[in-house]
PDB file of N, CA and C in Angstrom:
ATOM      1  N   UNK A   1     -94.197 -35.096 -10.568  1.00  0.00           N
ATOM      2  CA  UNK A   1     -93.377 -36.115 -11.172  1.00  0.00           C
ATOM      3  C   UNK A   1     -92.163 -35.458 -11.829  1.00  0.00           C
ATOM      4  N   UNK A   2     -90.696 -35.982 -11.862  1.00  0.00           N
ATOM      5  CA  UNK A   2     -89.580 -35.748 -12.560  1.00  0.00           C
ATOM      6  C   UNK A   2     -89.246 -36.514 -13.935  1.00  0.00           C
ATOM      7  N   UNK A   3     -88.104 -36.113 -13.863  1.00  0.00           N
ATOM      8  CA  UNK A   3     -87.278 -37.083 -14.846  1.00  0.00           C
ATOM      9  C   UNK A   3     -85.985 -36.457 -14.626  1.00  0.00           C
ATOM     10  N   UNK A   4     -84.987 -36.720 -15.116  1.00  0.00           N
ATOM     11  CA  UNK A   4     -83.652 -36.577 -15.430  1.00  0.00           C
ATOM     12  C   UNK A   4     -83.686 -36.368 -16.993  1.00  0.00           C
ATOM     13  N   UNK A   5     -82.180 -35.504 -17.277  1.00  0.00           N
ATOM     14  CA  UNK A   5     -82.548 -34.683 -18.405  1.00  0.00           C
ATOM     15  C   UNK A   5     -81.673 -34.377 -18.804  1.00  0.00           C
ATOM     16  N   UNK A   6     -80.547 -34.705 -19.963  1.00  0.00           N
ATOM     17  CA  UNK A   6     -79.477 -34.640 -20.316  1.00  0.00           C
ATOM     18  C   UNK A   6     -79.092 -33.039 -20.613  1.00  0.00           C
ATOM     19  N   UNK A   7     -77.901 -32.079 -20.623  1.00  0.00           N
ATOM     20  CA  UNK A   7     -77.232 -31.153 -19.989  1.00  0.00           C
ATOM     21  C   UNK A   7     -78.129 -30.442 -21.833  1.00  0.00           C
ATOM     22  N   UNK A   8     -77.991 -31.197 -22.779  1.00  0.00           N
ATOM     23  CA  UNK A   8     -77.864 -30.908 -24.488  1.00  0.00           C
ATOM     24  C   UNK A   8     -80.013 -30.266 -24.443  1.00  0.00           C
ATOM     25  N   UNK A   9     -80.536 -31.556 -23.778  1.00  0.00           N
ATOM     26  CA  UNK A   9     -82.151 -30.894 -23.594  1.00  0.00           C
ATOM     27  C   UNK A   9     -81.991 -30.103 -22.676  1.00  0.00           C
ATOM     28  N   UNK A  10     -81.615 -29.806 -21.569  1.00  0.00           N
ATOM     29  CA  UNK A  10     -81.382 -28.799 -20.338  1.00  0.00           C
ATOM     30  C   UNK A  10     -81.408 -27.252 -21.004  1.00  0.00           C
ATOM     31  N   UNK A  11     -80.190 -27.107 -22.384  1.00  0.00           N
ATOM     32  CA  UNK A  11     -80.093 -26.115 -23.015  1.00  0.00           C
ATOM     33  C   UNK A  11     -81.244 -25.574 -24.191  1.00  0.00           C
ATOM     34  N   UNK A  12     -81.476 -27.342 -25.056  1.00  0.00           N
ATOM     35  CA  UNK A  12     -82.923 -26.658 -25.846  1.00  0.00           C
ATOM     36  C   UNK A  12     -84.013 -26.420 -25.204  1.00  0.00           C
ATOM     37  N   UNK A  13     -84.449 -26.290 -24.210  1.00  0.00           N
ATOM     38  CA  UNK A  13     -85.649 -26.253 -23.486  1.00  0.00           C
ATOM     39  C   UNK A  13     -85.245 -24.636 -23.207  1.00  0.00           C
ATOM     40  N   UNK A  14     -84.143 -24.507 -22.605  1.00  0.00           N
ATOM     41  CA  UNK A  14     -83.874 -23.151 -21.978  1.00  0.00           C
ATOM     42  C   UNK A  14     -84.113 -22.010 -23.390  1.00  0.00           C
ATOM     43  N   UNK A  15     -83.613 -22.589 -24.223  1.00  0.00           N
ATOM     44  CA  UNK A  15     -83.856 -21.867 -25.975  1.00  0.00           C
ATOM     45  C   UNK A  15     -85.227 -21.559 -26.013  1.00  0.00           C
ATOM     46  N   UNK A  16     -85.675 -22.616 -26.052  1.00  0.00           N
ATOM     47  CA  UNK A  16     -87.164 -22.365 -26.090  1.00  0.00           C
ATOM     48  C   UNK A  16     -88.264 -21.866 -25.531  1.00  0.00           C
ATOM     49  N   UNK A  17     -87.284 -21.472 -24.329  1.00  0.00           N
ATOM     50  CA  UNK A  17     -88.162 -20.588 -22.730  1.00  0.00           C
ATOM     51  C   UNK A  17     -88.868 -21.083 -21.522  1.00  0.00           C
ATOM     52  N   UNK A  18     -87.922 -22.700 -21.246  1.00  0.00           N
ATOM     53  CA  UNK A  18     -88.348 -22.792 -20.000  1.00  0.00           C
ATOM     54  C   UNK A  18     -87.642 -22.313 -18.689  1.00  0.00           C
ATOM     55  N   UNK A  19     -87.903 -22.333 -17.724  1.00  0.00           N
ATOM     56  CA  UNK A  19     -87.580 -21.684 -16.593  1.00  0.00           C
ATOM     57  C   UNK A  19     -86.958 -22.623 -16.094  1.00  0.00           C
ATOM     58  N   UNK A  20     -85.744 -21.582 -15.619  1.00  0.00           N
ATOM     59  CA  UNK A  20     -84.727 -22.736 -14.327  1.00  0.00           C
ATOM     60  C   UNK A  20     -84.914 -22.424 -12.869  1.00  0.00           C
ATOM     61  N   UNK A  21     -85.312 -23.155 -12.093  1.00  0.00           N
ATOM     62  CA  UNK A  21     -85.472 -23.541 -10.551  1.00  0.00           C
ATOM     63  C   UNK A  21     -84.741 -23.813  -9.760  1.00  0.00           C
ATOM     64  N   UNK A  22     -83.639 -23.101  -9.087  1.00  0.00           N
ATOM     65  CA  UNK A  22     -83.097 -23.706  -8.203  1.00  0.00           C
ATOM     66  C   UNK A  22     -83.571 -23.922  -7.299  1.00  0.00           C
ATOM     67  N   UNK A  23     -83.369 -24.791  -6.604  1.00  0.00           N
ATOM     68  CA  UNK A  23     -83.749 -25.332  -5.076  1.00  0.00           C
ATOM     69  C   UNK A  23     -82.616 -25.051  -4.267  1.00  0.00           C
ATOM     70  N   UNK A  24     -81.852 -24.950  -4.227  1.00  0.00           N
ATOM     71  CA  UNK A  24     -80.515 -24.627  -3.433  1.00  0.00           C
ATOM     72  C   UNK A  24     -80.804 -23.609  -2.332  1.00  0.00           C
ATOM     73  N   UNK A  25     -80.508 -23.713  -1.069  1.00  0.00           N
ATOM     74  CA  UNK A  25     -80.217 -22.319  -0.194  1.00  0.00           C
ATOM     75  C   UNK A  25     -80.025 -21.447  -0.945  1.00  0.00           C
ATOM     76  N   UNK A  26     -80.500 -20.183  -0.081  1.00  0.00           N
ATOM     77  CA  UNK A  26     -80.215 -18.691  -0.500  1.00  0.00           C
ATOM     78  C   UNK A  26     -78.839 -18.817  -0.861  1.00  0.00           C
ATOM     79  N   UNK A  27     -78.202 -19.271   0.213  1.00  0.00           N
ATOM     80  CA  UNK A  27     -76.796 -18.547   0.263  1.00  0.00           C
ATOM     81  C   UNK A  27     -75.880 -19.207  -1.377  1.00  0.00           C
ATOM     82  N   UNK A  28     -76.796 -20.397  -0.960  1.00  0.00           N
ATOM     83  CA  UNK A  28     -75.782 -21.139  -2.511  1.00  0.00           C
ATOM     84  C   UNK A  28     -75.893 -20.756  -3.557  1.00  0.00           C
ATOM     85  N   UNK A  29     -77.505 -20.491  -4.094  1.00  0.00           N
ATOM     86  CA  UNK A  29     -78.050 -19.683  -5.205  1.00  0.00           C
ATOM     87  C   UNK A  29     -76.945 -18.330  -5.168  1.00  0.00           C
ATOM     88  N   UNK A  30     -76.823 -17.655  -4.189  1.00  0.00           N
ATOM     89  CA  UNK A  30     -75.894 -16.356  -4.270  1.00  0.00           C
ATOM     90  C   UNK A  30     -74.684 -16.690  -4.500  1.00  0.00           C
ATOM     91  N   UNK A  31     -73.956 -17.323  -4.050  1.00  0.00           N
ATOM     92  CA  UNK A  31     -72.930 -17.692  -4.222  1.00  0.00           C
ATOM     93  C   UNK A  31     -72.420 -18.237  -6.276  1.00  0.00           C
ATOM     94  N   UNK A  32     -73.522 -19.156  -6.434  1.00  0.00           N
ATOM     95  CA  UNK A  32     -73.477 -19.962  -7.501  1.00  0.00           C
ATOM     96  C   UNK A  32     -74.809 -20.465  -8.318  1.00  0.00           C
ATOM     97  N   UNK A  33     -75.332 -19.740  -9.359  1.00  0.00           N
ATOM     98  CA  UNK A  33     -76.208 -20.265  -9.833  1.00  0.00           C
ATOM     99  C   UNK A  33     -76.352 -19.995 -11.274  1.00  0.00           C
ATOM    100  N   UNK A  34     -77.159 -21.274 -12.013  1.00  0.00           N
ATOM    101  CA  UNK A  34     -76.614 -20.812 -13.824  1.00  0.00           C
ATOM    102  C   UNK A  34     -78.103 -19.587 -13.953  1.00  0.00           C
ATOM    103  N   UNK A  35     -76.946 -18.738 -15.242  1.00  0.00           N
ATOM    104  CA  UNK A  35     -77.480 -17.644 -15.405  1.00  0.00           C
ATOM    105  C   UNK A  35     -79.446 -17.797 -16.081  1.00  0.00           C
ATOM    106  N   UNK A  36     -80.140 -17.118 -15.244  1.00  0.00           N
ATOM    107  CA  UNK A  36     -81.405 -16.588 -15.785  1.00  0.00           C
ATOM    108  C   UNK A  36     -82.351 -17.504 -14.615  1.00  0.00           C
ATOM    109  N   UNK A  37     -81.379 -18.063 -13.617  1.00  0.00           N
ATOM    110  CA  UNK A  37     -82.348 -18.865 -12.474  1.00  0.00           C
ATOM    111  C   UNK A  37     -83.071 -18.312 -11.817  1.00  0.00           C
ATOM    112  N   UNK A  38     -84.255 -19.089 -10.757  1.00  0.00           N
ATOM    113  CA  UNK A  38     -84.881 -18.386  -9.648  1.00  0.00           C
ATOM    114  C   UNK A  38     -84.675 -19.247  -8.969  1.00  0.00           C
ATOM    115  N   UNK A  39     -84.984 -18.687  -7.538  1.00  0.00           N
ATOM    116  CA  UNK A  39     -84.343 -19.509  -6.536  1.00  0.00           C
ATOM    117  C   UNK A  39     -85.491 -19.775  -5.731  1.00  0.00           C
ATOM    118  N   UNK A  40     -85.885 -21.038  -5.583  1.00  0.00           N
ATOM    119  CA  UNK A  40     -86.661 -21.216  -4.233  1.00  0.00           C
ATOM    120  C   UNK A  40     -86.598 -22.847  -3.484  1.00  0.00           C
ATOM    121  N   UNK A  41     -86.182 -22.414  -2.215  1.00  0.00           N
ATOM    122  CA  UNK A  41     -85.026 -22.981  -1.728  1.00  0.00           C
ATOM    123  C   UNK A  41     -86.060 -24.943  -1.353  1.00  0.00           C
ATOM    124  N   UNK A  42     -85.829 -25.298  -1.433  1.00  0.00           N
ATOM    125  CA  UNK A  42     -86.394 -26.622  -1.484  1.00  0.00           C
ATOM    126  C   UNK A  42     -87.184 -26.672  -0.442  1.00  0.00           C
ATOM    127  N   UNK A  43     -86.768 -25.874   1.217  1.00  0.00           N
ATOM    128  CA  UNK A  43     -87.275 -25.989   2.577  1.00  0.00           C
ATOM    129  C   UNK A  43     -88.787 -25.182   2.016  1.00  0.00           C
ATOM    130  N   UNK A  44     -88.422 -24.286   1.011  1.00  0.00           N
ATOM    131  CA  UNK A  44     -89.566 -22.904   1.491  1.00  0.00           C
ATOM    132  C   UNK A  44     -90.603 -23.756   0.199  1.00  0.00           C
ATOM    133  N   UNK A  45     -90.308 -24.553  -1.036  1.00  0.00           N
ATOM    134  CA  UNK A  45     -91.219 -24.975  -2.196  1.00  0.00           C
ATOM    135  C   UNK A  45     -92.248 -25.418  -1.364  1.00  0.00           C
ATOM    136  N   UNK A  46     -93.141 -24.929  -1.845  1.00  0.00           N
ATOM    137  CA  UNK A  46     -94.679 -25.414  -1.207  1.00  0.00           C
ATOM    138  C   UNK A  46     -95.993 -25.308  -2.439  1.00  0.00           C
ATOM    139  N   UNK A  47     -97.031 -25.487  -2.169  1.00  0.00           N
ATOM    140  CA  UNK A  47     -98.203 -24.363  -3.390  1.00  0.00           C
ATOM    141  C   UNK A  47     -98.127 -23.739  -3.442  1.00  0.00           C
ATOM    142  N   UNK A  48     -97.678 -22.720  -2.215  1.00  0.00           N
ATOM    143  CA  UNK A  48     -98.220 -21.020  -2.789  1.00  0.00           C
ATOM    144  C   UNK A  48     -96.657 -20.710  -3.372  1.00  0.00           C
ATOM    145  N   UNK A  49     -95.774 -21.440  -2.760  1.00  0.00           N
ATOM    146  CA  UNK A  49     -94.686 -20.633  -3.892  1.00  0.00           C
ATOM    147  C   UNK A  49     -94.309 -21.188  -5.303  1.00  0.00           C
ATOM    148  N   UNK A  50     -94.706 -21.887  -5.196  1.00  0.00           N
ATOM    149  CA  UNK A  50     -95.194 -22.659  -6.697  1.00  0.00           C
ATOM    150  C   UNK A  50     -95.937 -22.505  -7.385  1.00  0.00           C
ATOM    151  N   UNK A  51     -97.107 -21.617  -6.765  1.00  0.00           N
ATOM    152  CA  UNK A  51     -97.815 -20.793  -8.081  1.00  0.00           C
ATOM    153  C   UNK A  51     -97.010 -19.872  -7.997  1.00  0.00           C
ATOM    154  N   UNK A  52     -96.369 -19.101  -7.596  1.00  0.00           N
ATOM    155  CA  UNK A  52     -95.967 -17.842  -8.317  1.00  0.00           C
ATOM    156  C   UNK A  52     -95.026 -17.481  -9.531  1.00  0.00           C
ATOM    157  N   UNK A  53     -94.816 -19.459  -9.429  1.00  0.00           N
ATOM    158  CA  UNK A  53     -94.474 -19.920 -10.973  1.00  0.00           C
ATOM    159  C   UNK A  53     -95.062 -19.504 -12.629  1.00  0.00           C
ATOM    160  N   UNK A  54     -94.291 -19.176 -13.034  1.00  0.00           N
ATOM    161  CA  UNK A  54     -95.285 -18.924 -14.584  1.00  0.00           C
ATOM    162  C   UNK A  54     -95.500 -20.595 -15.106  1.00  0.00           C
ATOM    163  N   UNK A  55     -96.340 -20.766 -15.138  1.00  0.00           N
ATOM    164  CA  UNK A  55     -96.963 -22.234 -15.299  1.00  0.00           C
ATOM    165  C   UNK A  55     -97.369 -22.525 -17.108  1.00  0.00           C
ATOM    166  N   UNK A  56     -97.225 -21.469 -17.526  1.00  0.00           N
ATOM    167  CA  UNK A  56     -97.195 -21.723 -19.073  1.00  0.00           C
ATOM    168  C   UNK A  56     -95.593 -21.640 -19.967  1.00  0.00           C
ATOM    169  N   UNK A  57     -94.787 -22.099 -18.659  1.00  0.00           N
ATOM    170  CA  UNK A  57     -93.455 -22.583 -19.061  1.00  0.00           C
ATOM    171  C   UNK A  57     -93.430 -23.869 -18.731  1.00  0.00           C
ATOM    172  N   UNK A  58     -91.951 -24.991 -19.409  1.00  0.00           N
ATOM    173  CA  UNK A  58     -91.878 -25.640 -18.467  1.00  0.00           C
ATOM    174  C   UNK A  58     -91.071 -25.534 -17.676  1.00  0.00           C
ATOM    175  N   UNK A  59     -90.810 -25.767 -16.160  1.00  0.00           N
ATOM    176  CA  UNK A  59     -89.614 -25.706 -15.563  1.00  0.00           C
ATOM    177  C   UNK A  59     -88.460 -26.564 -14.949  1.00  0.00           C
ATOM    178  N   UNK A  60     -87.854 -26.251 -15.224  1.00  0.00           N
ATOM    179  CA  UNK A  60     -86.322 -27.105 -14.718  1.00  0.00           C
ATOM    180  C   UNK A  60     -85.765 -26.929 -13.547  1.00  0.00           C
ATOM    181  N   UNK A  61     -86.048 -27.989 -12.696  1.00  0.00           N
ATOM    182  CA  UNK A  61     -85.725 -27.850 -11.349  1.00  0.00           C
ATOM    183  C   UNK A  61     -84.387 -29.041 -11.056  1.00  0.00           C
ATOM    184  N   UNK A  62     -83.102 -28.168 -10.156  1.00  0.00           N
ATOM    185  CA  UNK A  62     -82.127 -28.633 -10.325  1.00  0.00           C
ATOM    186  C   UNK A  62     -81.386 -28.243  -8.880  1.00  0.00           C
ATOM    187  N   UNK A  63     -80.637 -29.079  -8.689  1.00  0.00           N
ATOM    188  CA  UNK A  63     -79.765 -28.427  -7.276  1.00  0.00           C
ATOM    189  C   UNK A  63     -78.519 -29.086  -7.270  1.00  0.00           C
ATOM    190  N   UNK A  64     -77.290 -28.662  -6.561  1.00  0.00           N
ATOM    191  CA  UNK A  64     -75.743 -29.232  -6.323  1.00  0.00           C
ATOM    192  C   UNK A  64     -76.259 -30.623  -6.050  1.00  0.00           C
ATOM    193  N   UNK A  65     -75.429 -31.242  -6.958  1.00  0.00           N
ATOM    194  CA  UNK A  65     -75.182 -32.941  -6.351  1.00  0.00           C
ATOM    195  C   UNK A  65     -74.029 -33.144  -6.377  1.00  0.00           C
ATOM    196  N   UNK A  66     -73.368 -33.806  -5.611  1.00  0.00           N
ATOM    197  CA  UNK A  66     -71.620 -33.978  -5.523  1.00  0.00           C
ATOM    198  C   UNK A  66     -71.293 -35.184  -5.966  1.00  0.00           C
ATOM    199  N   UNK A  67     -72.282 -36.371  -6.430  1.00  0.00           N
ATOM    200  CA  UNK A  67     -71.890 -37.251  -7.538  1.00  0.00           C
ATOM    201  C   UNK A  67     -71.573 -37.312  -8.695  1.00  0.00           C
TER     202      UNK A  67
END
């Protein structure tokens, strides 16, 4: 399950030590990604790469939207 998450909690959460997720292609993550991310690309998210999540964070999963 999600939610949407204003940019102001995006930052206290990150304070507080949750993890940022990109989903983006390799290439985009390389190209462009906010600092302290991991990248796993939306095609490849599955279980097993989702445990290799630290799961006693929470994490923030986010990707380019052009709206």
């Amino acid at each position: 399950m999600y939610e949407m998450i204003e940019l102001e909690d995006v930052e206290r959460l990150v304070d507080d030590g949750a993890l940022l997720l990109d989903v983006m292609s390799r290439k985009s993550y390389e190209e462009s990604h906010l600092p302290g991310a991991v990248n796993i690309s939306l095609k490849e998210l599955d279980e097993a790469s989702a445990a290799q999540l630290d799961r006693s964070r929470p994490v923030i999963t986010y990707c380019f939207d052009y709206q």
